[in-house]
Every structure is written in structure tokens, then in C-alpha cells.
Protein backbone atom coordinates (compact mmCIF):
# COMPACT_ATOMS: atom_id res chain seq x y z
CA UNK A 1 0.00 0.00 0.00
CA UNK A 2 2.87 2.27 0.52
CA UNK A 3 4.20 2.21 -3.26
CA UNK A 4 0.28 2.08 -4.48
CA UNK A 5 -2.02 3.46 -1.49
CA UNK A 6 -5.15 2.68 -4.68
CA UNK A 7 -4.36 -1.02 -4.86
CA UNK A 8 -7.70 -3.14 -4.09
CA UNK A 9 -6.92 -6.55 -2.12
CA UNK A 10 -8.97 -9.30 -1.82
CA UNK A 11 -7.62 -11.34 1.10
CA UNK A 12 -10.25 -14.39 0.60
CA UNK A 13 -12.42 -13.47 3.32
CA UNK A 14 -10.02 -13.86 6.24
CA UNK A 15 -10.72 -9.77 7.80
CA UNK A 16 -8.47 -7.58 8.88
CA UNK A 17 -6.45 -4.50 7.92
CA UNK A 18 -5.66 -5.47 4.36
CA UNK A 19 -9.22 -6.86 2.78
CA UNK A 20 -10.86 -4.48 0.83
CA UNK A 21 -13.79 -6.42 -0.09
CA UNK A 22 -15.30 -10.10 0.48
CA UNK A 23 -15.60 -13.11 -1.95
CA UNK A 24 -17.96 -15.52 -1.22
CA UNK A 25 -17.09 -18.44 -3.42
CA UNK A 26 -20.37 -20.14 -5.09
CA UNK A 27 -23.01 -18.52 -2.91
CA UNK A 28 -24.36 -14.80 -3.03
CA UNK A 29 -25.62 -13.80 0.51
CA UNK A 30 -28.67 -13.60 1.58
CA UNK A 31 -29.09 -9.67 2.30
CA UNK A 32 -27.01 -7.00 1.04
CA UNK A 33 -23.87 -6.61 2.93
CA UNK A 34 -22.40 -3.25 4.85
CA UNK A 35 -18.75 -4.35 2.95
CA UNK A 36 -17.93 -4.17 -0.54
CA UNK A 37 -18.35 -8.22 -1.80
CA UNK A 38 -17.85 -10.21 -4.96
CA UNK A 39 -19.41 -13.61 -5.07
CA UNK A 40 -16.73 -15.88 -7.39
CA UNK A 41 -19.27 -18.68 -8.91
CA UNK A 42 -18.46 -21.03 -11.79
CA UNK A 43 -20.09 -21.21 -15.00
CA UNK A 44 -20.30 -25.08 -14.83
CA UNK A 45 -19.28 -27.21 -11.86
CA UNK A 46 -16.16 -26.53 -12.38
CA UNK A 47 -13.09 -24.03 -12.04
CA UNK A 48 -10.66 -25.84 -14.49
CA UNK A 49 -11.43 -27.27 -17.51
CA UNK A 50 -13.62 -30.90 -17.37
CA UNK A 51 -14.90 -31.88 -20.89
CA UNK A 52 -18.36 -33.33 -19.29
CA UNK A 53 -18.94 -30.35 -17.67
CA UNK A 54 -22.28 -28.62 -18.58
CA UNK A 55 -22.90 -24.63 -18.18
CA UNK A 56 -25.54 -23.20 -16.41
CA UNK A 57 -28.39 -21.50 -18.57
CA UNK A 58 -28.67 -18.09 -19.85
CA UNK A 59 -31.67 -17.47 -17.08
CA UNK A 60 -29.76 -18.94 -14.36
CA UNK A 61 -26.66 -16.29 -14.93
CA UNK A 62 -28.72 -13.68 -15.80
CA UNK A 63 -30.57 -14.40 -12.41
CA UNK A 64 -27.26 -14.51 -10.67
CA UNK A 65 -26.29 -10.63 -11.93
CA UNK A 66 -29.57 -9.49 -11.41
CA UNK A 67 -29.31 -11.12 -7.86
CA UNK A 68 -25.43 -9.82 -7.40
CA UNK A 69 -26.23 -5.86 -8.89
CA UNK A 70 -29.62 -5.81 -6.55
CA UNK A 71 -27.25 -6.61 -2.96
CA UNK A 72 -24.55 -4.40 -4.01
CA UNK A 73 -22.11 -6.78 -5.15
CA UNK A 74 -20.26 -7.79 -8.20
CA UNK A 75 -20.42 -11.04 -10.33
CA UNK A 76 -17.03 -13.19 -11.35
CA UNK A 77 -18.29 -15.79 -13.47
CA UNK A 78 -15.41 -18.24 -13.85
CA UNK A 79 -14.89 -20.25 -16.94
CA UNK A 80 -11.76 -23.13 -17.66
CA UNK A 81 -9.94 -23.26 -21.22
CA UNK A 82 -8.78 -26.38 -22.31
CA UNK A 83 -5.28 -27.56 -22.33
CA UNK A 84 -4.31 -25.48 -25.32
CA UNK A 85 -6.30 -22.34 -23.84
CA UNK A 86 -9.29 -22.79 -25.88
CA UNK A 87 -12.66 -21.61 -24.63
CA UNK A 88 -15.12 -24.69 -25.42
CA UNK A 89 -17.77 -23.97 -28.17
CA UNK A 90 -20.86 -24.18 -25.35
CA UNK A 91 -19.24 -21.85 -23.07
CA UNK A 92 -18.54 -18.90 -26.01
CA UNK A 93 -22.20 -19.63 -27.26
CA UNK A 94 -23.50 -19.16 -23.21
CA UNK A 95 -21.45 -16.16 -22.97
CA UNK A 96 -22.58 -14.95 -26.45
CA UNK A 97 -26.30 -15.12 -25.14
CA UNK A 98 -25.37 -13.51 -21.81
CA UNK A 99 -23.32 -10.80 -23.82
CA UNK A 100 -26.79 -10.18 -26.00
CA UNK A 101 -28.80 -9.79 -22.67
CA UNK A 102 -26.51 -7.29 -21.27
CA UNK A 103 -26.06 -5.30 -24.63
CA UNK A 104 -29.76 -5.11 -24.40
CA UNK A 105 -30.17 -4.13 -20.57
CA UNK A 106 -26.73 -3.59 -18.79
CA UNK A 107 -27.74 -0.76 -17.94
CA UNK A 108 -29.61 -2.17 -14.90
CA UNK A 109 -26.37 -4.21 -14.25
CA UNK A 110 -23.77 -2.02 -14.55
CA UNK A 111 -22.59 0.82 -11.95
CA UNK A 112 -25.82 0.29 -10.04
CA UNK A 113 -26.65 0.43 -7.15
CA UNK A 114 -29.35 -1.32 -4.64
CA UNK A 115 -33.16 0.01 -4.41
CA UNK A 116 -35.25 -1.35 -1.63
CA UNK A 117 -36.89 -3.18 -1.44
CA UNK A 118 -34.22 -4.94 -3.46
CA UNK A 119 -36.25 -7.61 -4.76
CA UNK A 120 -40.74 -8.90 -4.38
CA UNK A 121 -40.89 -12.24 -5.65
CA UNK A 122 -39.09 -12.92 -9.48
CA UNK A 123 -38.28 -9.39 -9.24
CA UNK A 124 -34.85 -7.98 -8.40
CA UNK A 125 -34.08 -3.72 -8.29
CA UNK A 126 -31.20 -1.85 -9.27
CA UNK A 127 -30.88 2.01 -9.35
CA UNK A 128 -28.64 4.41 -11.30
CA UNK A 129 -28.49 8.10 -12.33
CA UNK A 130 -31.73 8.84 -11.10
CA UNK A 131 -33.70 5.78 -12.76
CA UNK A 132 -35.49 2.52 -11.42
CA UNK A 133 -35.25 -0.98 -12.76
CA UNK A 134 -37.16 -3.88 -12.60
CA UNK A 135 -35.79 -6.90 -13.68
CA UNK A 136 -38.14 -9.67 -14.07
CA UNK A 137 -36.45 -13.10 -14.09
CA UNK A 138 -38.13 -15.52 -16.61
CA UNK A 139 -41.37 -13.42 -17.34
CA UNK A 140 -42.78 -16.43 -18.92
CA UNK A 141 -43.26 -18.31 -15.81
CA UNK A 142 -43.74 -15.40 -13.55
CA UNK A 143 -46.13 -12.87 -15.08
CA UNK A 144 -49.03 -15.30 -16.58
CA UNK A 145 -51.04 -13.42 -18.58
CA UNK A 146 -48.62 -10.69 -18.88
CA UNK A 147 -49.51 -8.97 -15.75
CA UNK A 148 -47.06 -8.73 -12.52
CA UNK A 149 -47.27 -7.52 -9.13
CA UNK A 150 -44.06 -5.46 -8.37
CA UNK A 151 -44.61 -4.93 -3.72
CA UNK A 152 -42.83 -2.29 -2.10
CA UNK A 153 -41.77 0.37 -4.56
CA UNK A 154 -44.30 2.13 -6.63
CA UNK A 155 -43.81 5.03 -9.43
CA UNK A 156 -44.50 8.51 -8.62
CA UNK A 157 -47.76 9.17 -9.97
CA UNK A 158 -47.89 10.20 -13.55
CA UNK A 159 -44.48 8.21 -14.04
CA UNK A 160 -43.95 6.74 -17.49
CA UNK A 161 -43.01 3.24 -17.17
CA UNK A 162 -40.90 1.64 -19.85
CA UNK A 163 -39.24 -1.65 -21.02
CA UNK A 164 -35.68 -0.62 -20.74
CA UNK A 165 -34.47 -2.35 -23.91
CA UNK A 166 -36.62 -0.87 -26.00
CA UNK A 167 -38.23 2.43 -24.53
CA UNK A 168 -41.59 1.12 -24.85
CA UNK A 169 -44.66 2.88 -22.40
CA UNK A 170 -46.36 0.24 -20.82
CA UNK A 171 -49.48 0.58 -18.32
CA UNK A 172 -49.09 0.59 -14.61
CA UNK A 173 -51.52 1.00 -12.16
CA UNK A 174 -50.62 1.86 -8.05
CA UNK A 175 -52.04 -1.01 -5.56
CA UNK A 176 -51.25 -0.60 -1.76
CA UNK A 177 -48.40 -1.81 -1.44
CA UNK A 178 -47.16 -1.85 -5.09
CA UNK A 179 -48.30 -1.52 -8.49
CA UNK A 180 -49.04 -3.94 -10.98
CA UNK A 181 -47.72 -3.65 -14.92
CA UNK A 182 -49.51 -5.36 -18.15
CA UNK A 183 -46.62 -6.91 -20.29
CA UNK A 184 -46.46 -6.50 -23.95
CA UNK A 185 -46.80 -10.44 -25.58
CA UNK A 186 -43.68 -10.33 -26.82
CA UNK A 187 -41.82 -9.86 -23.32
CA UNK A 188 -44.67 -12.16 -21.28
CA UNK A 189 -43.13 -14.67 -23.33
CA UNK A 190 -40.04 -14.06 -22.97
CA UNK A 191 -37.50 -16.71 -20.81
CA UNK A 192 -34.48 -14.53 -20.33
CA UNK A 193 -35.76 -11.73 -17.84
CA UNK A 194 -37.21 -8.45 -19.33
CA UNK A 195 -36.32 -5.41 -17.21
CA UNK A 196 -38.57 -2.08 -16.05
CA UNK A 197 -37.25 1.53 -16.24
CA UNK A 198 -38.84 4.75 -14.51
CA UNK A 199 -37.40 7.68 -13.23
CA UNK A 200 -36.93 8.43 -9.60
CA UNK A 201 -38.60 10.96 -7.92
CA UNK A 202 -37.43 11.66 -4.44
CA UNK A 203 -37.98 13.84 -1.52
């Protein structure tokens, strides 16, 4: 620290003076934690390279960021190359798919930060510059009908709610507790999640 006072350390979770952050290794916690944290979790089962391995799906990592950006925290997803440092072809096509999601709706992802209630159900929050997000893992299963229940945060009145990859109004209306949105066919259908954008209005 004395020739870089900037460096970052990660010292595996064993406290004191010189960790910087935590890195729970194939979990993410529970609640968001007071400490910055990174949870390290493998694409397959495995940290090297094993040629029966088998990724996780495109939902399942997208869950795990959305899960991740909502506590605070930041997402290694570890992949192994094979002997001659080759990425195998199911891994580039999982990471192609992830890499479509996030060209799509990174936005809730990246430089976030946490909105409480953090998460109702198959919904997980993120803020950032003033804006919401929603992001609704696996709409297909979770919204039937194309209508969802989103408890614990509501729009300011008047609010225009949008689908964040594409800008499109949809219609909201306040419950008690919540408010409820209609979903456009298109992203009711939809397995990898669709994600909610509204500006912030705050006291």
C-alpha cells in the first residue's frame, strides 16, 4: 500500500487491515452486505477445464447478476480453457447469449446500485443516475397473462413506465403496497428476464 495506497486486495475473506472487499465463493448472501463483496461462482461445476462439464443456462446467470447488482455486489463468473487455452464452443455460445442480454439491458447491471426493497418475488431492483429498474427473471413463468405484481416500490404518480431495452410505455396502475404492470406479448413470453425503467422521484 505504501508504493500504491489505490491497490484493491482481496484477502479471501479472512478480515483484517488489508481486505478491501469479500468473496464468497459459489453462494451470493442472503441480504445486502455493509462491505464491498464479490461472489466468485463457476459457470459449470467446475473451475478448471472438465470436458463433461455442462454450463448453467442463460436465465440462471442472468438471475445470478440481477441477484449480485440488486445486494450491491459484483459477479465473477469463472470459466476453464482447455489444455491449449481454448474456450469450449458451449461456453462462447453461453457467454454470447449472456453478452446479447446485457447489450440489451446492462444498464440495470452495470454501476448500479441497490433500491429497496431490493427484490418482491421474481423481481430484483437496481438504481442508477436517477432511474429505477425492474428486472423480471423468466417473465414467462412469472407474469401469466402478462400482468405482474411489483410490492414495495411504486412510481410517482404520472411516471412513465418503460421496457428498458426498448423504450416502450407500458401501463401501470398503483395497488397498496405496489403496483401492478400489463406486459407487452412479446416480453410475457419471454425466458431470459425483461427489465422495467422509470425515473426516480425523491424527496
Amino acid at each position: 500500500r505504501r508504493h500504491q495506497p489505490g491497490l484493491i486486495i482481496a484477502d479471501r475473506t479472512v478480515g483484517g487491515d488489508y481486505e478491501d472487499f469479500i468473496s464468497p465463493e459459489q453462494q451470493i448472501p442472503d441480504e445486502p452486505l455493509s462491505v464491498p463483496w464479490e461472489s466468485c461462482i463457476t459457470l459449470g461445476r467446475s473451475w478448471k477445464y472438465v470436458s463433461t462439464d455442462t454450463a448453467k443456462s442463460t436465465p440462471e446467470v442472468i438471475r445470478m447478476l440481477a441477484e449480485t447488482a440488486a445486494k450491491g455486489g459484483n459477479l465473477l463468473l469463472g470459466i476453464g480453457p482447455d489444455s491449449l487455452g481454448r474456450i469450449p464452443t458451449g461456453v462462447v455460445e453461453r457467454l454470447t447469449e449472456i453478452g446479447r442480454w446485457m447489450r440489451a439491458n446492462g444498464e440495470a447491471i452495470y454501476g448500479t446500485r441497490p433500491l429497496p426493497p431490493y427484490q418482491s418475488g421474481p423481481v430484483r431492483f437496481t438504481r442508477k443516475a436517477g432511474r429505477a429498474h425492474a428486472i423480471i427473471l423468466e417473465p414467462a413463468a412469472a407474469a401469466p397473462g402478462g400482468r405482474i405484481s411489483l410490492r414495495g416500490i411504486r412510481p410517482a404518480e404520472g411516471t412513465s413506465v418503460t421496457l428498458l431495452d426498448n423504450e416502450q410505455p407500458l401501463v401501470w396502475v398503483a395497488e397498496d403496497d405496489g403496483f401492478v404492470v400489463d406486459l407487452p406479448a412479446p416480453a410475457a413470453a419471454a425466458t431470459d428476464a425483461v427489465v422495467l425503467s422509470w425515473p426516480l422521484h425523491e424527496a
